[in-house]
PDB file of N, CA and C in Angstrom:
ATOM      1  N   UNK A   1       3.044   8.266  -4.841  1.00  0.00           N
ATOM      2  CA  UNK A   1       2.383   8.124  -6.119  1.00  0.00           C
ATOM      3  C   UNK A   1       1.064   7.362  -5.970  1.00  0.00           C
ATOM      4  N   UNK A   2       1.125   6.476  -5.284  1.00  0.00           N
ATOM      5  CA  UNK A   2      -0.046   5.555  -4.769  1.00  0.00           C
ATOM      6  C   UNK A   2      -1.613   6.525  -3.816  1.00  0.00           C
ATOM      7  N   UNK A   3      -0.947   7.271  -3.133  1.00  0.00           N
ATOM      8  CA  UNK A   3      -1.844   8.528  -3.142  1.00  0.00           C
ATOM      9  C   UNK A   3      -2.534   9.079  -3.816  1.00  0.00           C
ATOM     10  N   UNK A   4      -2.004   9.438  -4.893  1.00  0.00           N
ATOM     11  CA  UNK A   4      -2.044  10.096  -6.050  1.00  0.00           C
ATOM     12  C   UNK A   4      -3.127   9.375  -6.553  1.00  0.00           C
ATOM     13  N   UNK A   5      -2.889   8.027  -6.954  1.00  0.00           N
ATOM     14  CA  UNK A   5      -3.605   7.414  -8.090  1.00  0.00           C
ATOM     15  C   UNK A   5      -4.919   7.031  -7.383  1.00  0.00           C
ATOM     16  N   UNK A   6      -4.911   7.099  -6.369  1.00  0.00           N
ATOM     17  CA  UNK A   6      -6.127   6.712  -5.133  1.00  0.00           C
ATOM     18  C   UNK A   6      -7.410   7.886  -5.192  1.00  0.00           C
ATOM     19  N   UNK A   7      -6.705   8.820  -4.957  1.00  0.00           N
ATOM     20  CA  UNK A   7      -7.315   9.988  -5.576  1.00  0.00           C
ATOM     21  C   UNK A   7      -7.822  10.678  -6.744  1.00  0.00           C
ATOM     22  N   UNK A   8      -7.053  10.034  -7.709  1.00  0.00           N
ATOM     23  CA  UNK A   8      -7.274  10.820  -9.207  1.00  0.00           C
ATOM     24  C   UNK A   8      -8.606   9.784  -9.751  1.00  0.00           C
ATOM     25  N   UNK A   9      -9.330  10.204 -10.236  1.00  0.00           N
ATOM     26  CA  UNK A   9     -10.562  10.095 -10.973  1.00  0.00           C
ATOM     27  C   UNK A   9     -10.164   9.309 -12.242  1.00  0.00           C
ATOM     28  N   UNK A  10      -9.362  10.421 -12.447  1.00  0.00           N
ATOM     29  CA  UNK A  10      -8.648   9.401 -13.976  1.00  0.00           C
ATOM     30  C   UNK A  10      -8.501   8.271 -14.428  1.00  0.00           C
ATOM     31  N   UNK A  11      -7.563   7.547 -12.840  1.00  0.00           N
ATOM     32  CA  UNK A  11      -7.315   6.691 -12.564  1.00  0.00           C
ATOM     33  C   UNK A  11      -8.295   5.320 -12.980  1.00  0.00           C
ATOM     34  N   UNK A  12      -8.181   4.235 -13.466  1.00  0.00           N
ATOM     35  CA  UNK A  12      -8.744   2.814 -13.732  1.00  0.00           C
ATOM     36  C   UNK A  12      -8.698   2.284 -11.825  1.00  0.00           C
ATOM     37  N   UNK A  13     -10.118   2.506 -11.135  1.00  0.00           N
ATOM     38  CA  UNK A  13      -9.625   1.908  -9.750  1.00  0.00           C
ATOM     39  C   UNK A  13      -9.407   0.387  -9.606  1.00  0.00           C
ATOM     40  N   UNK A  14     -10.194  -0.670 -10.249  1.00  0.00           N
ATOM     41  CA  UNK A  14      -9.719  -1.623 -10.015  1.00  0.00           C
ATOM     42  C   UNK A  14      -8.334  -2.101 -10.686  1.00  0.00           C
ATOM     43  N   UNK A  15      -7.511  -1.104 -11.317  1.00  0.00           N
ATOM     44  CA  UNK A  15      -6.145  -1.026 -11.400  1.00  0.00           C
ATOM     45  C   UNK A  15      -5.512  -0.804 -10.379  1.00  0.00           C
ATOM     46  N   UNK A  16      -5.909   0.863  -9.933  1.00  0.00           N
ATOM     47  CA  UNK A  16      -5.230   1.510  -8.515  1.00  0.00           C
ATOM     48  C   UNK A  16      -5.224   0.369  -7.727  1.00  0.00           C
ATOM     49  N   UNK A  17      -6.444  -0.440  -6.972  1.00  0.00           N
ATOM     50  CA  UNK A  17      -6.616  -1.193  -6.189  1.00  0.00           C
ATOM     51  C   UNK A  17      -5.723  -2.920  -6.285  1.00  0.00           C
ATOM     52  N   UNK A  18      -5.589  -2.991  -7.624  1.00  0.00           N
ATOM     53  CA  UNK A  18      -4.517  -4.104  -7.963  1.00  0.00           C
ATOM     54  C   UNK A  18      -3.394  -3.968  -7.274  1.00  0.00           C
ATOM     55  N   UNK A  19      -2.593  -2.313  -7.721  1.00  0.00           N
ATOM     56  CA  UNK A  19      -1.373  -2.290  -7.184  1.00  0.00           C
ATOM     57  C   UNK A  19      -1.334  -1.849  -5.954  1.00  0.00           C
ATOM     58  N   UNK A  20      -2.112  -1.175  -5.454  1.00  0.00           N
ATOM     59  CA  UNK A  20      -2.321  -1.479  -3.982  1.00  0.00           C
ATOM     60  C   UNK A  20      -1.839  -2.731  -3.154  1.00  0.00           C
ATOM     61  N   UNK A  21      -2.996  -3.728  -3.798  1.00  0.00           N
ATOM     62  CA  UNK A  21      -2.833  -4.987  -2.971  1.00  0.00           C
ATOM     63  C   UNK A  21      -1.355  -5.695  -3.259  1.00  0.00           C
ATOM     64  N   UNK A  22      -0.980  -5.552  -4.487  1.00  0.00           N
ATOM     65  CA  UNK A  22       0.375  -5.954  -4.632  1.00  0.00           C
ATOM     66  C   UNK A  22       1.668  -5.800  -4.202  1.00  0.00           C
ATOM     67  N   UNK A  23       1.525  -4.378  -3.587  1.00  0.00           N
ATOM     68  CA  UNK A  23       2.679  -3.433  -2.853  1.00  0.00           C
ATOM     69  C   UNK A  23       2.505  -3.829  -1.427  1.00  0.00           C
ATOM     70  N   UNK A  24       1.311  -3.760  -1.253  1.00  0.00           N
ATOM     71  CA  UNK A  24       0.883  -4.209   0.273  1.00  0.00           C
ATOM     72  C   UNK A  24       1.581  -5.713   0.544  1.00  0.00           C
ATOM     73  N   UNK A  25       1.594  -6.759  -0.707  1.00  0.00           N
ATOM     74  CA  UNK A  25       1.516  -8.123  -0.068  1.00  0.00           C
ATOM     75  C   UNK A  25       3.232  -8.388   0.367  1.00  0.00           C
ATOM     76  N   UNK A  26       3.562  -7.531  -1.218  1.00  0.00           N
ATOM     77  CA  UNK A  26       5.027  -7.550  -0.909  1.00  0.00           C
ATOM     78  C   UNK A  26       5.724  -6.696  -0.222  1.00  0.00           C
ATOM     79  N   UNK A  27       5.386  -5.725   0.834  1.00  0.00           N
ATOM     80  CA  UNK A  27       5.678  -5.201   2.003  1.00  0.00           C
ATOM     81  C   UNK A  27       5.437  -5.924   3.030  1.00  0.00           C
ATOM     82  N   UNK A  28       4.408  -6.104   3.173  1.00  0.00           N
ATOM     83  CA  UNK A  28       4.349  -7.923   4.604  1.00  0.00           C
ATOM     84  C   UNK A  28       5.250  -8.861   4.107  1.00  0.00           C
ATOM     85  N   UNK A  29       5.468  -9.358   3.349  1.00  0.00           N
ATOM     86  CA  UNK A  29       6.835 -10.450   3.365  1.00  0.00           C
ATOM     87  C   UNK A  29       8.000  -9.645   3.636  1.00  0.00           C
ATOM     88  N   UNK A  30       8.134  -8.303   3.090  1.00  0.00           N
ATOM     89  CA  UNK A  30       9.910  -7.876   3.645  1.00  0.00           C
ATOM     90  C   UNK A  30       9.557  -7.640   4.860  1.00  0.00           C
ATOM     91  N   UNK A  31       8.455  -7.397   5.471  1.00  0.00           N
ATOM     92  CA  UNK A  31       8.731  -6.820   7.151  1.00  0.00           C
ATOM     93  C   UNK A  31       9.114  -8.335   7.755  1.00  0.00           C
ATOM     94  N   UNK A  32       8.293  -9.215   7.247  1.00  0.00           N
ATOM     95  CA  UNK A  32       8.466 -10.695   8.199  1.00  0.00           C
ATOM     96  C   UNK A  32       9.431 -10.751   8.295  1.00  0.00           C
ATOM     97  N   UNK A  33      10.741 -10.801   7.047  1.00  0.00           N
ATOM     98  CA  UNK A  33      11.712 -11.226   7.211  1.00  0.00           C
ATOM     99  C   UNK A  33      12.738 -10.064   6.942  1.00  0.00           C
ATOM    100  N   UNK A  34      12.463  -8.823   7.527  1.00  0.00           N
ATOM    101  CA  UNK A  34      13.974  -7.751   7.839  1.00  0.00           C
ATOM    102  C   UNK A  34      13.743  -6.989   9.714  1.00  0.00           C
ATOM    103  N   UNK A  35      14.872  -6.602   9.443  1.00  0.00           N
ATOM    104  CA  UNK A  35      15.010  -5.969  10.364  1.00  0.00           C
ATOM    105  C   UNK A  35      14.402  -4.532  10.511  1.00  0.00           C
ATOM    106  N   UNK A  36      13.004  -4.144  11.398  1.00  0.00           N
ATOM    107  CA  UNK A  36      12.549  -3.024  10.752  1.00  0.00           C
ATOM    108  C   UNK A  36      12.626  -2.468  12.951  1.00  0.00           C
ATOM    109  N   UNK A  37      13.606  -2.726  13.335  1.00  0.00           N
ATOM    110  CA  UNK A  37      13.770  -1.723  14.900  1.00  0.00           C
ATOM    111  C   UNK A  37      13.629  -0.230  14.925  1.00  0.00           C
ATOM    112  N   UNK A  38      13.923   0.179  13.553  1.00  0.00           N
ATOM    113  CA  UNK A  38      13.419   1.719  13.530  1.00  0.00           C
ATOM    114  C   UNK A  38      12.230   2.028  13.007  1.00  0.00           C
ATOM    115  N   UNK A  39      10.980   0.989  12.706  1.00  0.00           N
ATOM    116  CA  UNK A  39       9.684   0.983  12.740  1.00  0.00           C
ATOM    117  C   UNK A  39       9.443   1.641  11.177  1.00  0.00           C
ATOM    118  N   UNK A  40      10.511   2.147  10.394  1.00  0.00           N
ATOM    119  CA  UNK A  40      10.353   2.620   9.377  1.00  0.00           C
ATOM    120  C   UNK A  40       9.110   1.564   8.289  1.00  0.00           C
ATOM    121  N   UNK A  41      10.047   0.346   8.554  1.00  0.00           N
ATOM    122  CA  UNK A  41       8.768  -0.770   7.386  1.00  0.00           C
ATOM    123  C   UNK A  41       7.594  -0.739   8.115  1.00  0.00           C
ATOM    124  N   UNK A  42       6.993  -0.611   9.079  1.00  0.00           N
ATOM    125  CA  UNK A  42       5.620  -0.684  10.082  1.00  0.00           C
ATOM    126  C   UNK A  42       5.117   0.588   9.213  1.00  0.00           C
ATOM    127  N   UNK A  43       5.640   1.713   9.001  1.00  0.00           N
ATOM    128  CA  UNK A  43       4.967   2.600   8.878  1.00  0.00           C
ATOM    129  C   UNK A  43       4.346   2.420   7.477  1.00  0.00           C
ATOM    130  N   UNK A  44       5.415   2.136   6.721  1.00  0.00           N
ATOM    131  CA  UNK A  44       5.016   2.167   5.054  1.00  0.00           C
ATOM    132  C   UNK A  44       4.086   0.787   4.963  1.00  0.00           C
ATOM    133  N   UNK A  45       3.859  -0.364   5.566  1.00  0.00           N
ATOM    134  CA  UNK A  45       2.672  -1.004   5.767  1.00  0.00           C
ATOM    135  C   UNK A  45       1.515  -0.555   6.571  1.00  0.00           C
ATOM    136  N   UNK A  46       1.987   0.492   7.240  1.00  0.00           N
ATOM    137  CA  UNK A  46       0.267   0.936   7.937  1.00  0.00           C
ATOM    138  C   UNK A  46      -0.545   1.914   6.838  1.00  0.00           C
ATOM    139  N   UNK A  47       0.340   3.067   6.151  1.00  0.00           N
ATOM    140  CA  UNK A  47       0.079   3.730   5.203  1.00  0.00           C
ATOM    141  C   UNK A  47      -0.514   2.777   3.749  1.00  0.00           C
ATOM    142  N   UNK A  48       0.096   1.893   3.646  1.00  0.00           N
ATOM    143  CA  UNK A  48      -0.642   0.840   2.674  1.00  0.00           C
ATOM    144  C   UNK A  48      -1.604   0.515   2.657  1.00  0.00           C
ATOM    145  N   UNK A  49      -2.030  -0.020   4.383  1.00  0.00           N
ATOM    146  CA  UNK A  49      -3.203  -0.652   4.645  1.00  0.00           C
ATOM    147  C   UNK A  49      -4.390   0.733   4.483  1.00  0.00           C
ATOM    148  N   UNK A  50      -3.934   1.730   5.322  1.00  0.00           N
ATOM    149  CA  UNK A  50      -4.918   2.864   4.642  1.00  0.00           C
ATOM    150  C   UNK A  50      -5.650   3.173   3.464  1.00  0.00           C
ATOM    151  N   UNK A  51      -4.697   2.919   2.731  1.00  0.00           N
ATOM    152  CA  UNK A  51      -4.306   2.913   0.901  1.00  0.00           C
ATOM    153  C   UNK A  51      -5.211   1.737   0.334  1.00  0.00           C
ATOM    154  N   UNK A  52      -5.342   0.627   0.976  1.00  0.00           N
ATOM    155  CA  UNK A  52      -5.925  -0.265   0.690  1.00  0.00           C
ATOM    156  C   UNK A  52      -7.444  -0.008   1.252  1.00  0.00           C
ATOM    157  N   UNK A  53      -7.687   0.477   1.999  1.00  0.00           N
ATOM    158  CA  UNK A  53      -9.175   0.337   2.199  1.00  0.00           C
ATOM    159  C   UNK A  53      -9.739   1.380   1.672  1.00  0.00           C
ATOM    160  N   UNK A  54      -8.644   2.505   1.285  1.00  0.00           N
ATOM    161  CA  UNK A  54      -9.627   3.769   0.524  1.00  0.00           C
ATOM    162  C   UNK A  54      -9.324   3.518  -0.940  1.00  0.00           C
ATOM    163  N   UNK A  55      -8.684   2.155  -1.620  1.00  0.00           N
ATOM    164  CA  UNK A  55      -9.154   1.837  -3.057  1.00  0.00           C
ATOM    165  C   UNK A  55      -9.669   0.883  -3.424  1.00  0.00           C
ATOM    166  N   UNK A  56     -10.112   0.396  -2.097  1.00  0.00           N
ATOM    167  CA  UNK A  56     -11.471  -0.896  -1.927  1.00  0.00           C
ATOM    168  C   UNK A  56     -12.537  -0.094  -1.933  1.00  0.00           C
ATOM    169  N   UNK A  57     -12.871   1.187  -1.741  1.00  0.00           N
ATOM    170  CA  UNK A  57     -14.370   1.933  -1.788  1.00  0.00           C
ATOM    171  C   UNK A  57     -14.436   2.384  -3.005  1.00  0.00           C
TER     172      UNK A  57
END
């Protein structure tokens, strides 16, 4: 969905970009503290960080 809203025009970006950073911050605290050996949480924070610099432009 975060895709989505990154993309859509429609979209309010310094909204998009709010929840961006918000999803992002609270995905780095669950990776610190879970168990992510199947790299699954790495991924959905690298895809974030993507997410984050294309609703910072």
């Amino acid at each position: 969905m975060l895709d989505f809203a990154v993309e859509d025009p429609s979209e309010d970006p310094a909204e998009v970009f709010s929840v961006v950073q918000e999803a992002l911050e609270i995905a780095v605290g669950v990776i610190a503290n879970a168990d992510d050996s199947l790299g699954t949480l790495s991924e959905v924070v690298e895809e974030l960080i993507e997410l984050h610099a294309k609703s910072a432009q």
